[in-house]
C-alpha atoms as a PDB file:
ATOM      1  CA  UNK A   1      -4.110  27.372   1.499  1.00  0.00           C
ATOM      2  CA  UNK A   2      -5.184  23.970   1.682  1.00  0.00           C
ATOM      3  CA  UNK A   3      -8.308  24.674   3.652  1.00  0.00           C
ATOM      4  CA  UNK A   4      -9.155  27.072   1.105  1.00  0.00           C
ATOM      5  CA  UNK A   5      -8.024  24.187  -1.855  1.00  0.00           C
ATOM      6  CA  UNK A   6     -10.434  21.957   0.501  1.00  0.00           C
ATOM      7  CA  UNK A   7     -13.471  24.100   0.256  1.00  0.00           C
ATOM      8  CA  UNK A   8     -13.788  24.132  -3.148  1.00  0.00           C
ATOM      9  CA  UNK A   9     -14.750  20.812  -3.605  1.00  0.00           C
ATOM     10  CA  UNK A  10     -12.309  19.468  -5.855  1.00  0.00           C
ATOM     11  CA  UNK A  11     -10.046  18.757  -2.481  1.00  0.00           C
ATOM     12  CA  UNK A  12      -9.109  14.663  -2.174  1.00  0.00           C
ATOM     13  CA  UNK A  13      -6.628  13.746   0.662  1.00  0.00           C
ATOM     14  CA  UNK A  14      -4.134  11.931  -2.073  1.00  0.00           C
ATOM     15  CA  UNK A  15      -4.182  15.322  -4.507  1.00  0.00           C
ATOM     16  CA  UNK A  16      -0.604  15.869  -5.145  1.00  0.00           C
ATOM     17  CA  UNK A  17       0.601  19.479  -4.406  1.00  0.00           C
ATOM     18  CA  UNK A  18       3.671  19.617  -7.385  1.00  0.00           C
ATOM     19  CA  UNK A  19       2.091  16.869  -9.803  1.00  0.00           C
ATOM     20  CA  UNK A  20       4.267  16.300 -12.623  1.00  0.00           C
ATOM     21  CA  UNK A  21       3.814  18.099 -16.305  1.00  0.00           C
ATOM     22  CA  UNK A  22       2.545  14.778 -17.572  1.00  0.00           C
ATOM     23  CA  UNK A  23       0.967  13.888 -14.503  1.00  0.00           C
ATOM     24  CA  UNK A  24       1.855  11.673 -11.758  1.00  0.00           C
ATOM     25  CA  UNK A  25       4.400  12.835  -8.687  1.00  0.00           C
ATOM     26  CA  UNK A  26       6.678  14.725  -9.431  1.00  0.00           C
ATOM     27  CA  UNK A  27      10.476  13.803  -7.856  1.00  0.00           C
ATOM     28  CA  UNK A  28      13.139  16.054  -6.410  1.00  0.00           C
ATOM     29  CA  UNK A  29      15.507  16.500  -9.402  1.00  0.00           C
ATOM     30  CA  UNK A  30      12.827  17.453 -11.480  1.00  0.00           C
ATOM     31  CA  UNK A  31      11.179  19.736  -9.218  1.00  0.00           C
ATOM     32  CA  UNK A  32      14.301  21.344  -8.230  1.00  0.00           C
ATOM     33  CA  UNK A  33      15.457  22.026 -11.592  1.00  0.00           C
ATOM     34  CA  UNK A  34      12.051  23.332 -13.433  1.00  0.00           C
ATOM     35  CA  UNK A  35      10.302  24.771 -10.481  1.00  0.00           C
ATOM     36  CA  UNK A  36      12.812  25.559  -7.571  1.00  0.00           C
ATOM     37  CA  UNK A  37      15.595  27.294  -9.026  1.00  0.00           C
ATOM     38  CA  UNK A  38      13.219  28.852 -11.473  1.00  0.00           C
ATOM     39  CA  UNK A  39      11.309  30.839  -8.607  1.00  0.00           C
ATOM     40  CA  UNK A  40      14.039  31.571  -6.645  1.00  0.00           C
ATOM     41  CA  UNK A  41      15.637  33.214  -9.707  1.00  0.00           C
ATOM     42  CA  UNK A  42      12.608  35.473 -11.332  1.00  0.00           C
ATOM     43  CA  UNK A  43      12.391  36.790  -7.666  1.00  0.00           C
ATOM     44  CA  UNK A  44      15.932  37.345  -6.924  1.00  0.00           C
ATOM     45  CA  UNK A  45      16.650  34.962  -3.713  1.00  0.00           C
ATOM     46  CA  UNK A  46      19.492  33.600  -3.969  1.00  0.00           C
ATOM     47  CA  UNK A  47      19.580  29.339  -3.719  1.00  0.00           C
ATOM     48  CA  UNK A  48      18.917  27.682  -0.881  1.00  0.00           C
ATOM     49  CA  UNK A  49      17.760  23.971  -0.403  1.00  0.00           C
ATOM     50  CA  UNK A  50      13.893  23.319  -0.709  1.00  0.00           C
ATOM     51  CA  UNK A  51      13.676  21.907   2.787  1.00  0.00           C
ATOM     52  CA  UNK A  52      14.712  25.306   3.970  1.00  0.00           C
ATOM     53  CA  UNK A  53      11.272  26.485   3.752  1.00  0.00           C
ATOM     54  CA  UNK A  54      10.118  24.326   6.853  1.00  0.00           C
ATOM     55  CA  UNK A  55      11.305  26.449   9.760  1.00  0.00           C
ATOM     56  CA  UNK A  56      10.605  29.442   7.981  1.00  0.00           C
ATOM     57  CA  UNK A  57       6.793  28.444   7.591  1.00  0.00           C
ATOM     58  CA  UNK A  58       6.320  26.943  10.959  1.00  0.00           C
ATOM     59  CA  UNK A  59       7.413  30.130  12.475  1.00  0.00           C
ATOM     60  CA  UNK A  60       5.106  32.306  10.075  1.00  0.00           C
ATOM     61  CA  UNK A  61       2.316  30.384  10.780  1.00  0.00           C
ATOM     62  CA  UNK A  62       2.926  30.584  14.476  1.00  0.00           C
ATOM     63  CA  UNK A  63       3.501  34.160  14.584  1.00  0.00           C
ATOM     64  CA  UNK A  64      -0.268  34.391  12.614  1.00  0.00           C
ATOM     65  CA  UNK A  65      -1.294  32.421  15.358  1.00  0.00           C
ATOM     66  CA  UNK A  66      -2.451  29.130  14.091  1.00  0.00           C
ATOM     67  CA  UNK A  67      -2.101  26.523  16.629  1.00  0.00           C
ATOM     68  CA  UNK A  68       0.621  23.686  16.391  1.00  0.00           C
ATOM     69  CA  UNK A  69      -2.211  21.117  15.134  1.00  0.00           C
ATOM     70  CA  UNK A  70      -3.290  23.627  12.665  1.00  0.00           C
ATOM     71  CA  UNK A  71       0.028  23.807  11.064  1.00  0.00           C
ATOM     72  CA  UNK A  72       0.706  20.473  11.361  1.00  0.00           C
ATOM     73  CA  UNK A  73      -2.186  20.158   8.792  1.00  0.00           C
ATOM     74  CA  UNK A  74      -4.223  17.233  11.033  1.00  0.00           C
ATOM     75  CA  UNK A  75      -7.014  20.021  11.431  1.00  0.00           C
ATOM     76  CA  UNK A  76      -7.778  19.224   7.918  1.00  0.00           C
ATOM     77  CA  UNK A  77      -9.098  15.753   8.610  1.00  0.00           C
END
């Protein structure tokens, strides 16, 4: 995703990847309460915390194959 984000151009290394509605970061209340729950409700999942996710996508990414630098993200440098 972000090699793909990268290759369009428009890619700077301090782009935020949830910027806020107004602009600017966006913290964890917010993004738990408009963004988070919101997903995990229109698809049915029931809640679990954000940080969740890690595990899950390390181990998806290693099953694809990428290598442990790769998902780390420092092959985007």
């Amino acid at each position: 995703m972000f090699l793909a984000r990268k290759k369009t151009g428009s890619y700077r290394p301090d782009d935020l990847i949830f910027p806020a509605r107004r602009g600017g970061a966006i913290d964890d209340k917010t993004f738990n309460k408009y963004a988070w729950k919101t997903i995990l409700n229109q698809v049915g999942v029931p809640y679990r915390m954000p940080r969740s996710l890690r595990h899950s996508f390390v181990s998806n990414a290693a099953h694809q194959g990428l290598t442990p630098s790769e998902i780390s993200g420092s092959a985007l440098d």
